[in-house]
N, C-alpha and C. Protein backbone atom coordinates (compact mmCIF):
# COMPACT_ATOMS: atom_id res chain seq x y z
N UNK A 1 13.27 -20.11 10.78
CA UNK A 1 13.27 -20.03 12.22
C UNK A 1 11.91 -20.46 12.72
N UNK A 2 11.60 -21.02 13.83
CA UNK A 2 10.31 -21.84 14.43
C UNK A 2 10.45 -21.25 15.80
N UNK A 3 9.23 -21.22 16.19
CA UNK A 3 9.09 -20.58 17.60
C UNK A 3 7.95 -21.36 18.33
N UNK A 4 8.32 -22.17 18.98
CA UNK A 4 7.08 -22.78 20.45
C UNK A 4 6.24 -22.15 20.19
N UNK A 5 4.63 -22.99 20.48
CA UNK A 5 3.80 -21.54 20.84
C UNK A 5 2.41 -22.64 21.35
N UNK A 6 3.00 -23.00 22.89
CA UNK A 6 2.28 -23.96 23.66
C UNK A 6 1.08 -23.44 24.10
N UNK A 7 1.15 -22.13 24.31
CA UNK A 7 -0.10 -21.83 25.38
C UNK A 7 -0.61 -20.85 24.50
N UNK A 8 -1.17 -20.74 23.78
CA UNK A 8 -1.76 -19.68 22.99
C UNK A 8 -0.81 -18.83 22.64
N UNK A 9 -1.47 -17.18 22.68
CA UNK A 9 -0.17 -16.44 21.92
C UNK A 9 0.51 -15.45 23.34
N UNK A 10 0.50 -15.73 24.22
CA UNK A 10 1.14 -14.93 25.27
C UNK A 10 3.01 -15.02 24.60
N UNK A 11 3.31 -13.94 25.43
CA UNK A 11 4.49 -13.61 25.00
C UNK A 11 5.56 -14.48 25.90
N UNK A 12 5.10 -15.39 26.88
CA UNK A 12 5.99 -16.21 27.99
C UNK A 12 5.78 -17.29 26.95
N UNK A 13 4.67 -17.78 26.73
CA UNK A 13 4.82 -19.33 25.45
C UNK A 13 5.55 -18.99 24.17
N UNK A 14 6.50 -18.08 24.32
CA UNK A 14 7.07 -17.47 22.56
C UNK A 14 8.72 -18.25 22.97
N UNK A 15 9.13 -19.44 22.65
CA UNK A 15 10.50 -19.88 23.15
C UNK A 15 11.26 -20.15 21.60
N UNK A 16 12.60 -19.25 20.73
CA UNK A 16 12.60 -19.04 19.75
C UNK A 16 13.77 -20.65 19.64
N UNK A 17 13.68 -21.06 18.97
CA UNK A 17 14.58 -22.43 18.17
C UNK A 17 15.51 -21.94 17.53
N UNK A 18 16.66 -22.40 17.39
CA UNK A 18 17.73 -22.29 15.91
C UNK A 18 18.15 -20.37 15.89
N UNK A 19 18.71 -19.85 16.90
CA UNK A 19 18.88 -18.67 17.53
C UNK A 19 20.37 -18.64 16.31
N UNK A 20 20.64 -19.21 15.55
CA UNK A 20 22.12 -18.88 15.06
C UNK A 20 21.91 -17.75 13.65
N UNK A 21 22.39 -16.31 14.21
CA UNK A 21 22.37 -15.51 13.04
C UNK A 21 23.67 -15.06 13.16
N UNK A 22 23.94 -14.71 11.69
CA UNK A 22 25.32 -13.63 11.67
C UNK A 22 25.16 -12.36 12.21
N UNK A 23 26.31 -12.03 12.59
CA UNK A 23 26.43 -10.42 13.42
C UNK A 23 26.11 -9.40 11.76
N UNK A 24 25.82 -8.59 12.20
CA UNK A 24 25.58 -7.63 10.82
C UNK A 24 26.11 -6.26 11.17
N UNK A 25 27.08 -5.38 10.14
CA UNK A 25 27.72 -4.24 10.18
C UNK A 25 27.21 -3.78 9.19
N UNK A 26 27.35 -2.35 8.91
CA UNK A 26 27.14 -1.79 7.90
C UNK A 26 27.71 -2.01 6.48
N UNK A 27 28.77 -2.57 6.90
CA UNK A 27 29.26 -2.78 5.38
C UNK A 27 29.53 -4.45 4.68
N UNK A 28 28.45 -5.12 5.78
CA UNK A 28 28.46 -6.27 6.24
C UNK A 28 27.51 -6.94 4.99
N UNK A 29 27.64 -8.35 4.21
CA UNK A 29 26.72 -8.76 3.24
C UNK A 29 25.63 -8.97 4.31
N UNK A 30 24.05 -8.20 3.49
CA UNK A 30 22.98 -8.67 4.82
C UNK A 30 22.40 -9.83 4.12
N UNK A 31 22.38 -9.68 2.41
CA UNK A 31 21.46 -10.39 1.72
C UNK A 31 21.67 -10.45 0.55
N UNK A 32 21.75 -11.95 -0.48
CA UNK A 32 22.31 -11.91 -1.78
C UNK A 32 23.25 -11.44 -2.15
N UNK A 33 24.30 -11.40 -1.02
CA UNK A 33 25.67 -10.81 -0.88
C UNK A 33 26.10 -9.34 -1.06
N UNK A 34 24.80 -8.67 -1.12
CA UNK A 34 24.60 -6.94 -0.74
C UNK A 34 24.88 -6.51 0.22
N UNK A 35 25.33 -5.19 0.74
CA UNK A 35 25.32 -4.63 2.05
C UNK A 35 24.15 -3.91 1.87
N UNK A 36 23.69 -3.51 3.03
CA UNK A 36 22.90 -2.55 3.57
C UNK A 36 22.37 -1.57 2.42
N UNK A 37 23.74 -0.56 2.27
CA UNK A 37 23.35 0.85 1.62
C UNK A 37 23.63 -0.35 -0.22
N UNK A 38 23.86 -0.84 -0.45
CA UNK A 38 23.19 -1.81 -1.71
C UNK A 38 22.16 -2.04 -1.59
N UNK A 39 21.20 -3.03 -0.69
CA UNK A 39 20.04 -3.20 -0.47
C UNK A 39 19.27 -1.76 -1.02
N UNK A 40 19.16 -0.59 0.38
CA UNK A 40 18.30 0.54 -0.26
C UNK A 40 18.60 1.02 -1.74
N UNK A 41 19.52 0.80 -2.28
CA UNK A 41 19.75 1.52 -3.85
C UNK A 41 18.73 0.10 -4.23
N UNK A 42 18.66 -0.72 -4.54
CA UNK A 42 18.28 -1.61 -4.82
C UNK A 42 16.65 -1.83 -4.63
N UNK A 43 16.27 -1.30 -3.71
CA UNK A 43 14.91 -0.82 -3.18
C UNK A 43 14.40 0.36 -4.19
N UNK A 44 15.27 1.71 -4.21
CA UNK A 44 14.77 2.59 -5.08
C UNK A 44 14.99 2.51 -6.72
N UNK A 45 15.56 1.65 -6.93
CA UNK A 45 15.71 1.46 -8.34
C UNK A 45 15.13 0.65 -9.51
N UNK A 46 14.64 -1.02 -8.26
CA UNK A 46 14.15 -2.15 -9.07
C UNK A 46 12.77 -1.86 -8.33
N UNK A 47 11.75 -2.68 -9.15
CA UNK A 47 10.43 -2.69 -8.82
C UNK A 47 10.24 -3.65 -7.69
N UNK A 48 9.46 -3.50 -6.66
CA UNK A 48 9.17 -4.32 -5.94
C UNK A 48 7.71 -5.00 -6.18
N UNK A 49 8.05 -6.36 -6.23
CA UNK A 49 6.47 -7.25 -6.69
C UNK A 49 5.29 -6.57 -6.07
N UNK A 50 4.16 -6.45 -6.43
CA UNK A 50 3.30 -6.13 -5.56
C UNK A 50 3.24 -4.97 -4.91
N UNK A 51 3.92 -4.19 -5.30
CA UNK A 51 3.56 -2.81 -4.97
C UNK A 51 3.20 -1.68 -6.21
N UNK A 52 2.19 -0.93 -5.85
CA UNK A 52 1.18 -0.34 -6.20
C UNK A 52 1.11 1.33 -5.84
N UNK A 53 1.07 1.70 -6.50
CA UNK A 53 0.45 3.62 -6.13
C UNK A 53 1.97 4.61 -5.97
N UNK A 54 2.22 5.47 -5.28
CA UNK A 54 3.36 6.44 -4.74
C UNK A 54 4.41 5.45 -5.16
N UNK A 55 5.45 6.10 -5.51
CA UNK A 55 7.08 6.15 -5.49
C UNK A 55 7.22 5.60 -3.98
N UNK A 56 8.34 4.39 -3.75
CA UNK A 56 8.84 4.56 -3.11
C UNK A 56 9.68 5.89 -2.66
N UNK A 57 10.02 6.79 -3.41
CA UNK A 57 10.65 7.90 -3.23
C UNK A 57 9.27 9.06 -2.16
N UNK A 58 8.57 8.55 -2.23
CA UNK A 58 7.54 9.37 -1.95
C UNK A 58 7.65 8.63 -0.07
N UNK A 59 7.77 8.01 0.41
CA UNK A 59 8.06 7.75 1.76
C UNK A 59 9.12 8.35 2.20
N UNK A 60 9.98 9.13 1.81
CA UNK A 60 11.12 10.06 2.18
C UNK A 60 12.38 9.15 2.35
N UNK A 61 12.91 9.78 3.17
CA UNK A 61 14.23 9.22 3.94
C UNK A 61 14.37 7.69 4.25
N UNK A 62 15.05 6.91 3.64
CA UNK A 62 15.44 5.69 4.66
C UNK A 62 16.03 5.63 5.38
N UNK A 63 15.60 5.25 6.97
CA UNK A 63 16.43 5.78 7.80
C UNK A 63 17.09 4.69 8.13
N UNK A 64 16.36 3.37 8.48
CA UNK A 64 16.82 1.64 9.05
C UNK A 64 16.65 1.21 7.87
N UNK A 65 17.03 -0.11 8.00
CA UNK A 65 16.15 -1.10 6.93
C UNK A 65 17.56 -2.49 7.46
N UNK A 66 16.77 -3.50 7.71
CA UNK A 66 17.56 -5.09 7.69
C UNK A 66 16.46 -6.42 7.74
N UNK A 67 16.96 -7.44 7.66
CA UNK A 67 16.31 -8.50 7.58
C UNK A 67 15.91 -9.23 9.16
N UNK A 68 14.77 -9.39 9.03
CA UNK A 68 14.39 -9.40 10.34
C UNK A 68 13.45 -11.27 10.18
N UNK A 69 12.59 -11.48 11.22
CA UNK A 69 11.94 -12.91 11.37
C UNK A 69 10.73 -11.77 12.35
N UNK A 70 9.45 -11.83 11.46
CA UNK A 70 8.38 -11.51 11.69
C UNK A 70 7.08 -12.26 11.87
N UNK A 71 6.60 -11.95 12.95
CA UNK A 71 5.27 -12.80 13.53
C UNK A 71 4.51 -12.32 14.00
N UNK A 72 3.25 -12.37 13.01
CA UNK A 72 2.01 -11.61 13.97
C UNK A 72 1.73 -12.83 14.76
N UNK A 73 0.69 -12.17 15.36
CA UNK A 73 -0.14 -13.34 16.50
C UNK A 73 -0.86 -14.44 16.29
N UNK A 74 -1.47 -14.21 14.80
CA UNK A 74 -1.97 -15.22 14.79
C UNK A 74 -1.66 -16.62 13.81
N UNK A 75 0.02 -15.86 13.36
CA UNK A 75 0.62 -16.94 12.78
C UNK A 75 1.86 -17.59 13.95
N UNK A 76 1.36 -19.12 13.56
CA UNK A 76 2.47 -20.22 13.95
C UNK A 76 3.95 -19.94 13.79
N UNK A 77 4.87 -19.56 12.76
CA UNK A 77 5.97 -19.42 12.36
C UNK A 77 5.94 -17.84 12.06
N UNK A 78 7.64 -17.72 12.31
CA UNK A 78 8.05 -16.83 12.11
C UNK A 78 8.80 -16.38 10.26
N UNK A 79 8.30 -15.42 10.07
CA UNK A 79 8.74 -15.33 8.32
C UNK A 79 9.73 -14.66 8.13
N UNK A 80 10.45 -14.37 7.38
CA UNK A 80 11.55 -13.99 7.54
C UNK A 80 11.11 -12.58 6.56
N UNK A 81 11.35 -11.31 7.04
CA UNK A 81 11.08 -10.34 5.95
C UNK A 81 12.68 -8.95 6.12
N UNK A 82 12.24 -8.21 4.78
CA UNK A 82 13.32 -7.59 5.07
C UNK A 82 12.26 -5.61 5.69
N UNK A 83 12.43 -5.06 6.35
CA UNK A 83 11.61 -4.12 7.03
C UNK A 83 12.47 -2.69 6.88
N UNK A 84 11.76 -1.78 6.40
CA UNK A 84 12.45 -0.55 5.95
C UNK A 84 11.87 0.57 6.68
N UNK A 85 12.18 1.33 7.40
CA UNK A 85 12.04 2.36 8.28
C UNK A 85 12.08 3.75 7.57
N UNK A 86 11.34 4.53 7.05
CA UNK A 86 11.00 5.86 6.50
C UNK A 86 10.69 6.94 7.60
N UNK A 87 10.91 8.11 7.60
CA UNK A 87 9.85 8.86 8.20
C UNK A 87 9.12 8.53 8.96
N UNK A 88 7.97 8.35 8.26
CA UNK A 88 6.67 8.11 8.84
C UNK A 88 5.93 6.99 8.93
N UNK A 89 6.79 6.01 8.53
CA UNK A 89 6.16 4.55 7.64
C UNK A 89 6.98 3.01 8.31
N UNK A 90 6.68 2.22 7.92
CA UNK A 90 7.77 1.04 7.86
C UNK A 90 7.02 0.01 6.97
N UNK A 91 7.80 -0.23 6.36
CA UNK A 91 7.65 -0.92 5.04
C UNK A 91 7.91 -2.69 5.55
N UNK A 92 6.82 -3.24 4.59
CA UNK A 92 7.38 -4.34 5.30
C UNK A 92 7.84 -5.47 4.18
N UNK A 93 8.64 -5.90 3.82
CA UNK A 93 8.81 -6.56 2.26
C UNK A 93 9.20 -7.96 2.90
N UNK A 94 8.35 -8.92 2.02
CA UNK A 94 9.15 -10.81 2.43
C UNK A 94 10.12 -10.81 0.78
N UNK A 95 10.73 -11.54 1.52
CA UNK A 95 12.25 -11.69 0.54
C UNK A 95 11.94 -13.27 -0.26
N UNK A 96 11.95 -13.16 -1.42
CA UNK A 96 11.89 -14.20 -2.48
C UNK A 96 13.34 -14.50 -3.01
N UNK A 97 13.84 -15.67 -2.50
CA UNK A 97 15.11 -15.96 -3.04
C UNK A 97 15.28 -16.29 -3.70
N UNK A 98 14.50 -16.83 -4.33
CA UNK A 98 14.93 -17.42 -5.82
C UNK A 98 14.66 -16.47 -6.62
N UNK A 99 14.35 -15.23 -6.37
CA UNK A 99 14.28 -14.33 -7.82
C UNK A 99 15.27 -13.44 -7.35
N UNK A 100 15.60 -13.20 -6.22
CA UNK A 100 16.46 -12.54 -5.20
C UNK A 100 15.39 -10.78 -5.51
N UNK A 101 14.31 -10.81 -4.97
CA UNK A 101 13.99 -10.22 -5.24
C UNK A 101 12.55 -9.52 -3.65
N UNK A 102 12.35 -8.71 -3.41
CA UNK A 102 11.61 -8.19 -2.79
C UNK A 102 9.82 -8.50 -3.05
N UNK A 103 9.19 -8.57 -2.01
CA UNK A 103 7.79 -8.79 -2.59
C UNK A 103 6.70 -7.87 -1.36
N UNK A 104 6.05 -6.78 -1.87
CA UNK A 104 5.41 -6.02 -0.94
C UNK A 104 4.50 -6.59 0.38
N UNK A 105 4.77 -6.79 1.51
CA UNK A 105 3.23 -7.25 2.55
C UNK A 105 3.10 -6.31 3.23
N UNK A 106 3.06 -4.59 2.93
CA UNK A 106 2.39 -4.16 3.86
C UNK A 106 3.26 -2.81 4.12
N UNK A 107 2.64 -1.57 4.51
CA UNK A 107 2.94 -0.43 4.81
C UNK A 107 1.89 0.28 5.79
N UNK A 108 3.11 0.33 7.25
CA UNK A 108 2.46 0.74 8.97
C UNK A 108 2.57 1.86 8.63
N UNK A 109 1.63 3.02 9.19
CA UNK A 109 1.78 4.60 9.54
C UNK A 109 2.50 4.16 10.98
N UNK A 110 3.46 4.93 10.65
CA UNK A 110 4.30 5.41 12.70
C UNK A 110 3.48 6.07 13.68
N UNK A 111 2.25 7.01 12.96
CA UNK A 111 1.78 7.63 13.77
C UNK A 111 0.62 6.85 14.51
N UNK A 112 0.56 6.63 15.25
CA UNK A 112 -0.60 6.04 16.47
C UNK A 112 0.87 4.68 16.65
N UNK A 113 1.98 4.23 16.52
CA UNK A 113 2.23 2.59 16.43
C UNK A 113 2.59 3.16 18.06
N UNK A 114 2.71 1.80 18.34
CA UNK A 114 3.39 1.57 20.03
C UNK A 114 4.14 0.64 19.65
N UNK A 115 5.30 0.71 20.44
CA UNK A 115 6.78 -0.27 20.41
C UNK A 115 6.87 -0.38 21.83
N UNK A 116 7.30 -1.59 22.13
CA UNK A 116 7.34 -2.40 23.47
C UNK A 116 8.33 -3.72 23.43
N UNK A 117 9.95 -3.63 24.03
CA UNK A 117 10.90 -4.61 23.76
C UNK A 117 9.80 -5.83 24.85
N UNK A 118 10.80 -6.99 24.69
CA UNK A 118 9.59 -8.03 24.95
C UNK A 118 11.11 -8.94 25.49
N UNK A 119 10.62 -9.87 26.36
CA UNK A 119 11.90 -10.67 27.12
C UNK A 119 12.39 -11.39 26.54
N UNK A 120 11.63 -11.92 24.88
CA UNK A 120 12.65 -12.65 23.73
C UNK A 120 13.69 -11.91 23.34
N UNK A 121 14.81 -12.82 23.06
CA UNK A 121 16.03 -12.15 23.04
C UNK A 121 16.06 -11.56 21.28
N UNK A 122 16.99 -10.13 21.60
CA UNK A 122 16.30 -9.64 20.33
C UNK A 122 15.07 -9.14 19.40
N UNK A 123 14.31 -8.79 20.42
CA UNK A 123 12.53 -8.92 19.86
C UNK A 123 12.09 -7.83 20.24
N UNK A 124 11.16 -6.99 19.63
CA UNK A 124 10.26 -6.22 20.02
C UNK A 124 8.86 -6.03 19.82
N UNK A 125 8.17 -5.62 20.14
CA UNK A 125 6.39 -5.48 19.81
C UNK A 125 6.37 -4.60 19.24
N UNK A 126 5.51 -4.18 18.01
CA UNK A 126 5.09 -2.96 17.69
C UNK A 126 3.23 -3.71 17.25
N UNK A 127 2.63 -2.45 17.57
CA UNK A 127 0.91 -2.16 17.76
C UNK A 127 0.47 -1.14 17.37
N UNK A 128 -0.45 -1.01 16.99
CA UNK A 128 -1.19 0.19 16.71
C UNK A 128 -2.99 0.13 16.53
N UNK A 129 -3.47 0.99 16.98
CA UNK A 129 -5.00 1.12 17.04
C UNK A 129 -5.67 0.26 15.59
N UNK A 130 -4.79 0.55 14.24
CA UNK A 130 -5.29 0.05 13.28
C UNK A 130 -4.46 -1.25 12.56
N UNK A 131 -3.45 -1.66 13.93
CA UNK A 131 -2.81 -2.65 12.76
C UNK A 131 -2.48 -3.83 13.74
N UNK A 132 -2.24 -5.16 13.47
CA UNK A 132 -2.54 -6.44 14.28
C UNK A 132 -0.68 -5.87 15.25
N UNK A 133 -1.05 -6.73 16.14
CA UNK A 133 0.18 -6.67 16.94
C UNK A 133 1.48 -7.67 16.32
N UNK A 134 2.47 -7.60 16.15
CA UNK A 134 4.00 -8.06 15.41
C UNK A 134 4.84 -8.20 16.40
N UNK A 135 5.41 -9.18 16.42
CA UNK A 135 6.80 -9.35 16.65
C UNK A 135 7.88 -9.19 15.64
N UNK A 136 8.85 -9.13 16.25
CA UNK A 136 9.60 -8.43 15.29
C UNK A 136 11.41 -9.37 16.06
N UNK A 137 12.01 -10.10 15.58
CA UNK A 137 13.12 -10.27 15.78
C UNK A 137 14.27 -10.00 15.06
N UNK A 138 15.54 -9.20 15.67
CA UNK A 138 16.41 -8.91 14.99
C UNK A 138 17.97 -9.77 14.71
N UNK A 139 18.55 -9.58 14.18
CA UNK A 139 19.65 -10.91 13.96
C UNK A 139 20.56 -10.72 15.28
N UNK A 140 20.57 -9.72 16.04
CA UNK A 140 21.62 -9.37 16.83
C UNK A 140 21.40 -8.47 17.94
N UNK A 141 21.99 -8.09 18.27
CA UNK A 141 21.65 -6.67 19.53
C UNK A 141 22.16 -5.53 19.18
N UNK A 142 22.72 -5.62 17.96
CA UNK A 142 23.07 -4.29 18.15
C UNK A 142 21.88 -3.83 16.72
N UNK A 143 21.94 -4.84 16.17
CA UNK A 143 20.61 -4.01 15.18
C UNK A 143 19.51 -3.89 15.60
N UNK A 144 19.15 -5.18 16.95
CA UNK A 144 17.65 -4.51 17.99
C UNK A 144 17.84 -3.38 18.48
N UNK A 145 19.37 -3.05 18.77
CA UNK A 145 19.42 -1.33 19.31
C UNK A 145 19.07 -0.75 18.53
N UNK A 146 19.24 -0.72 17.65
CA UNK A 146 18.99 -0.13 16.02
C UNK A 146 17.76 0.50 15.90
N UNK A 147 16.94 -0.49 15.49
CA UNK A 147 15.65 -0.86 15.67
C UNK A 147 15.33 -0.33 16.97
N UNK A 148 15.43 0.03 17.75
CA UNK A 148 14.53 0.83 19.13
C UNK A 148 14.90 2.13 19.04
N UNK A 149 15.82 2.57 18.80
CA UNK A 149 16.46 4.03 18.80
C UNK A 149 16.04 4.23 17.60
N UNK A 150 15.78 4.14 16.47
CA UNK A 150 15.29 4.54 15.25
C UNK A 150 13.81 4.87 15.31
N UNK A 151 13.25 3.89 15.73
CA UNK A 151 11.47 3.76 15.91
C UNK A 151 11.25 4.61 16.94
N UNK A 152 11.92 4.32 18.14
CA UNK A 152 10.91 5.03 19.24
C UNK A 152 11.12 6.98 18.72
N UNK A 153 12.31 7.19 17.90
CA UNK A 153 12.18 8.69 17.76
C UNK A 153 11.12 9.33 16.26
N UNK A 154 10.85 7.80 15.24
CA UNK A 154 10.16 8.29 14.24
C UNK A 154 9.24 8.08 15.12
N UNK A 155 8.16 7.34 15.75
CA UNK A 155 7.20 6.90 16.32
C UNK A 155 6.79 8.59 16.54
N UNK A 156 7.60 8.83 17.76
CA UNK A 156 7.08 10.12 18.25
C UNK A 156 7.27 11.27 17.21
N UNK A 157 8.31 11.63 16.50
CA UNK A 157 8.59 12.53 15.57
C UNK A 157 6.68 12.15 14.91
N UNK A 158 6.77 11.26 14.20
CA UNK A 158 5.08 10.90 13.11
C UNK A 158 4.24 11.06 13.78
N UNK A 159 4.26 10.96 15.59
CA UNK A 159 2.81 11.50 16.06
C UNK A 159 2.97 13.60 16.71
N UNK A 160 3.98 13.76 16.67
CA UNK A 160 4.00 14.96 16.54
C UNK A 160 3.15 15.52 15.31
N UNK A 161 4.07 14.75 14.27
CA UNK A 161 3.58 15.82 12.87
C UNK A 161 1.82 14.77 12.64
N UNK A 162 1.73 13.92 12.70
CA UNK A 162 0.46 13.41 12.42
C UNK A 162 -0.05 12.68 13.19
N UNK A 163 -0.63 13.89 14.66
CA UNK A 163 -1.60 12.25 15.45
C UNK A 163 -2.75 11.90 15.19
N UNK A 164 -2.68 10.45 15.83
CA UNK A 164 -3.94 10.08 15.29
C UNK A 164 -5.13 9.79 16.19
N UNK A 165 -6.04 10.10 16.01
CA UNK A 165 -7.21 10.08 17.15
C UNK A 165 -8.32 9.77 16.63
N UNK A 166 -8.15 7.92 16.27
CA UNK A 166 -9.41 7.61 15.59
C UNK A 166 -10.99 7.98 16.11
N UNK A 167 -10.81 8.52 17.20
CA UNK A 167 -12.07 9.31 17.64
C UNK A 167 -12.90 10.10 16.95
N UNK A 168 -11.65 11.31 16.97
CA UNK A 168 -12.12 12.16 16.02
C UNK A 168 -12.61 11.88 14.05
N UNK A 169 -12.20 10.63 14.13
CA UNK A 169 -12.44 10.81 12.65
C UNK A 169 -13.52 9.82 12.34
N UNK A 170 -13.99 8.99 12.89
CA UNK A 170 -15.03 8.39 13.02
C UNK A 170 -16.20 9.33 13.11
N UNK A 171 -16.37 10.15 13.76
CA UNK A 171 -17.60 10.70 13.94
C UNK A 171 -17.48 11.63 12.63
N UNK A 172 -16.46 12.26 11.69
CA UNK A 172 -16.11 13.04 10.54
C UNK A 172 -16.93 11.97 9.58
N UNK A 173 -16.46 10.57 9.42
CA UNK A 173 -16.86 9.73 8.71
C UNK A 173 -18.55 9.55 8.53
N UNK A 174 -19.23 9.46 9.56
CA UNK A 174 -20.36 9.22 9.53
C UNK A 174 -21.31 10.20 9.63
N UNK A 175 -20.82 11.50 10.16
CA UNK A 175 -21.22 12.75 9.44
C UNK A 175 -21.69 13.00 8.08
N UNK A 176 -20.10 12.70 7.14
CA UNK A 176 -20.19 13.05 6.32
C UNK A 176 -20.57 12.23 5.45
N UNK A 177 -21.49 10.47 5.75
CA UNK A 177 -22.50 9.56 5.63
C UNK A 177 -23.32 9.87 5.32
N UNK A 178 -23.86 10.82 6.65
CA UNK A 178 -25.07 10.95 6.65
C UNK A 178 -25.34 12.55 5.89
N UNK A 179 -24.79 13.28 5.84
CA UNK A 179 -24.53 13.89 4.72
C UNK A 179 -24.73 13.51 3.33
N UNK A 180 -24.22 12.34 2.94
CA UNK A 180 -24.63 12.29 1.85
C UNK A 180 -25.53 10.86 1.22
N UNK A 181 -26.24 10.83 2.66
CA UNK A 181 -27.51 9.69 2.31
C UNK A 181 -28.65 11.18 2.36
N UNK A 182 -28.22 12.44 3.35
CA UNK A 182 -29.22 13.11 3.17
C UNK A 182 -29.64 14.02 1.89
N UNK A 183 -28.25 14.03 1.02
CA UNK A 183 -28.26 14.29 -0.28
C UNK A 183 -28.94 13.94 -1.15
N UNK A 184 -29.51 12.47 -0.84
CA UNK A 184 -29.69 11.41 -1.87
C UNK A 184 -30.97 11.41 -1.96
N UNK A 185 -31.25 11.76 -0.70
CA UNK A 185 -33.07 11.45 -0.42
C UNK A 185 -34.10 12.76 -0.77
């Protein structure tokens, strides 16, 4: 998928090309002729390239997860990844087809993100204090519904249980710096 992007990165110069996706159901092939609840077994069972540390089991619950066309800002094209919704997290995996296989780029905390639908059809923003701003396009409308009703309640659920106020922890940080440059000396 290719997306215009005449005037810098404003969200009015974002005009998406080649708009033809399949509708997707739950029991619908999303990918390598898997459904959905295949995909997540498939997630917790095989290794994903490039990932490192905790169990996937250790992000809890899968709550979403589908194949989406992702674009930060300061890339030209849109990539095609598959995006998994936890708890507290969203996972972000690019899909390698020729191994038919998953490859790790990245794991958002929910807590501090902001989500903001956007006038591309199918699209939403998500942001956060510590992470670049994304677009996010979905194959359809009813999985962008998906995708907004899922997020906007972990979003808030993860800043209930964990907000974040890089304020406060910055000044913890350099405290406890200077703490231990005063150790040293």
């Amino acid at each position: 998928r290719t997306w215009s992007n005449s005037e810098g990165h404003s969200e009015a110069s974002l005009h998406p090309k080649d708009l033809a996706m399949p509708a997707e159901t739950e029991d619908t092939e999303v990918l390598w002729g898997k459904t959905r609840e295949e995909l997540v077994n498939l997630l917790i069972t095989q290794p994903i390239s490039g990932w490192e540390g905790m169990s996937i089991h250790s992000l809890g619950e899968i709550i979403w997860s589908s194949l989406v066309f992702l674009r930060s800002y300061y890339m030209e094209e849109m990539c095609e990844c598959y995006i998994v919704l936890s708890s507290f997290h969203l996972l972000i995996l690019s899909v390698d087809r020729t191994k038919k296989a998953f490859v790790y780029e990245g794991l958002l905390p929910l807590a501090g993100m902001h989500l903001r639908e956007t006038a591309i059809s199918h699209t939403f923003e998500i942001s956060g204090s510590m992470a670049e701003s994304r677009l996010i396009c979905c194959q359809n409308s009813a999985d962008f519904n998906m995708w907004i009703q899922h997020l906007q309640h972990q979003i808030r659920t993860a800043n209930a249980h964990c907000p974040v106020s890089p304020n406060n922890n910055i000044p913890f940080l350099v405290s406890q710096r200077r703490r231990d440059v005063k150790g040293m000396g």
